[in-house]
Protein backbone atom coordinates (compact mmCIF):
# COMPACT_ATOMS: atom_id res chain seq x y z
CA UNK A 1 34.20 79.26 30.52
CA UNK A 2 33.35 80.54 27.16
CA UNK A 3 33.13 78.30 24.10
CA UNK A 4 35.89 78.91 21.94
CA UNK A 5 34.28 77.14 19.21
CA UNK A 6 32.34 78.18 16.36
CA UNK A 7 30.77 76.38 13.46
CA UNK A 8 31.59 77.17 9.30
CA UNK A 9 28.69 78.99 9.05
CA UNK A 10 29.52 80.75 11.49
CA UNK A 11 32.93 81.54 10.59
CA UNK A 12 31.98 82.06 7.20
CA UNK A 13 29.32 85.00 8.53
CA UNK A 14 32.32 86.78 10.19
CA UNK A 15 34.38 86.84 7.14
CA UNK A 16 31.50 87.76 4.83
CA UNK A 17 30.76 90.61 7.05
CA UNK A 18 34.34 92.15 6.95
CA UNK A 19 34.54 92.85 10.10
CA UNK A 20 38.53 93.30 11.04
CA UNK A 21 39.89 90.08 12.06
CA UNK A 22 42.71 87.47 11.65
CA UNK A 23 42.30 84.17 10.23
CA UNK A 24 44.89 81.96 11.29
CA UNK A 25 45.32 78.11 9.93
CA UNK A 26 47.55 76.14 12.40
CA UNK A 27 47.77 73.22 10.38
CA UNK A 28 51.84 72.59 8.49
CA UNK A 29 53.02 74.03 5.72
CA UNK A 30 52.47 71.03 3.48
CA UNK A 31 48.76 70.93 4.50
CA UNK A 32 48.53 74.62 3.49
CA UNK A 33 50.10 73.80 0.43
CA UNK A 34 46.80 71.66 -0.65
CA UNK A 35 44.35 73.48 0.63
CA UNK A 36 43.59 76.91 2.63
CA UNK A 37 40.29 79.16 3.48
CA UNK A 38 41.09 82.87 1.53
CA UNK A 39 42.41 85.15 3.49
CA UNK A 40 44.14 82.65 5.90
CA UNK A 41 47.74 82.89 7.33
CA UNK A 42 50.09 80.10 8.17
CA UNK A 43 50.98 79.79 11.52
CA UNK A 44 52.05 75.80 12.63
CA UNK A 45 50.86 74.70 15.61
CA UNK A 46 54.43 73.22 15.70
CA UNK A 47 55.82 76.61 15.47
CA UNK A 48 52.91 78.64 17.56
CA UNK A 49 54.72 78.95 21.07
CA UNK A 50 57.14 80.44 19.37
CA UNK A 51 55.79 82.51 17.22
CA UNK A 52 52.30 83.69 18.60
CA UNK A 53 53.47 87.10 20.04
CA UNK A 54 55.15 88.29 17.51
CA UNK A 55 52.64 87.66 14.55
CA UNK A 56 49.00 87.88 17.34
CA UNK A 57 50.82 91.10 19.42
CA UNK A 58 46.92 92.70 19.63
CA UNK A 59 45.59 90.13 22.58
CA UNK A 60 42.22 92.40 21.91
CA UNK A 61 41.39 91.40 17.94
CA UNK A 62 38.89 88.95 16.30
CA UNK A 63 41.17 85.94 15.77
CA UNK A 64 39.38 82.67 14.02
CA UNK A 65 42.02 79.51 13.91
CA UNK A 66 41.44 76.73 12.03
CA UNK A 67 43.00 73.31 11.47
CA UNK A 68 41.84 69.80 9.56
CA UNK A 69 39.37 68.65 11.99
CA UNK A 70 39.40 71.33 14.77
CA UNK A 71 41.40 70.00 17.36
CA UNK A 72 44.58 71.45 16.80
CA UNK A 73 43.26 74.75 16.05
CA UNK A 74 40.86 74.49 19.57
CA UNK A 75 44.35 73.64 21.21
CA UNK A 76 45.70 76.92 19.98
CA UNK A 77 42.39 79.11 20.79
CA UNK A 78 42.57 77.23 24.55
CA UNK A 79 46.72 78.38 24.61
CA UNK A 80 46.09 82.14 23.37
CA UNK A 81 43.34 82.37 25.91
CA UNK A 82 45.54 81.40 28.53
CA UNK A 83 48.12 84.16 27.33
CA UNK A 84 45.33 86.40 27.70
CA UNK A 85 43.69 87.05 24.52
CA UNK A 86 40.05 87.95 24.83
CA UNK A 87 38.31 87.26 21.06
CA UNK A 88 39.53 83.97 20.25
CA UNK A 89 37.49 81.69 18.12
CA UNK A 90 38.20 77.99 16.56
CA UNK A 91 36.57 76.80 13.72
CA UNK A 92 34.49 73.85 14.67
CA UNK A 93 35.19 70.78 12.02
CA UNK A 94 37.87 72.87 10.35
CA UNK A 95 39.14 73.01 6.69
CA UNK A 96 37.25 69.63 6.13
CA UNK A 97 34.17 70.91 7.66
CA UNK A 98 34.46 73.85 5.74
CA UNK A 99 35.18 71.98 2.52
CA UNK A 100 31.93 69.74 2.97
CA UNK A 101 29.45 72.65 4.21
CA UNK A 102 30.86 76.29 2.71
CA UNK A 103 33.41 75.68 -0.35
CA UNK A 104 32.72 72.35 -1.89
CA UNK A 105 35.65 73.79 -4.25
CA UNK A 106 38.44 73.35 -1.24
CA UNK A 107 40.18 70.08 -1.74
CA UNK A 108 39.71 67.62 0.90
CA UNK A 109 42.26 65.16 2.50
C-alpha cells in the first residue's frame, strides 16, 4: 500500500508550488478557531462520513488533511482511500508539527 503520509515540508512544497489542491483540517471547530494552516477548510472528522462526498465529490484531486498530531487526519486519508480516492495525502505531525518546523507564528496547543 501507498503511504498516505507526508511530512510539513513536504506539504508546505505542495502549497508553495500552487499546484491545484484541497487542504482539508479534520480537527473541530473550536480547534480551528485557535489555529489553522492558510488556505485550509474545516471539515470534522466528527462530521466527515457525512459530509465527505458532498464537499471531496472529485475522488481524482490533490487532497492534503491535516489534524493536531496526524492521527485523525491519517484516519480520514485511510477512509477516503477506501471510498476510492486516488491523491490522498496526510500531513505527518500535523498543525503542531507544522507550528514547530514551517510557521513558528501558528499557535500551538
Amino acid at each position: 500500500m501507498l503511504s498516505l503520509e507526508i511530512t510539513v515540508q513536504e506539504a508546505k512544497a505542495l502549497l508553495d508550488s500552487k499546484a491545484p489542491l484541497k487542504l482539508v483540517d479534520v480537527r473541530e471547530a473550536d480547534e480551528f478557531a485557535v489555529c489553522k494552516i492558510d488556505g485550509a477548510e474545516l471539515l470534522p472528522l466528527s462530521a466527515f462520513a457525512q459530509e465527505f462526498a458532498a464537499r471531496l465529490p472529485d475522488k481524482a484531486q490533490k487532497i492534503v488533511l491535516y489534524c493536531h498530531h496526524g492521527m485523525r487526519s491519517l484516519r480520514a486519508a485511510e477512509f477516503l482511500a477506501e471510498q476510492g480516492y486516488t491523491d490522498v495525502k496526510s500531513v505527518s505531525g500535523g498543525i503542531d508539527a507544522w507550528a514547530r518546523e514551517i510557521d513558528q507564528t501558528v499557535p500551538r496547543y
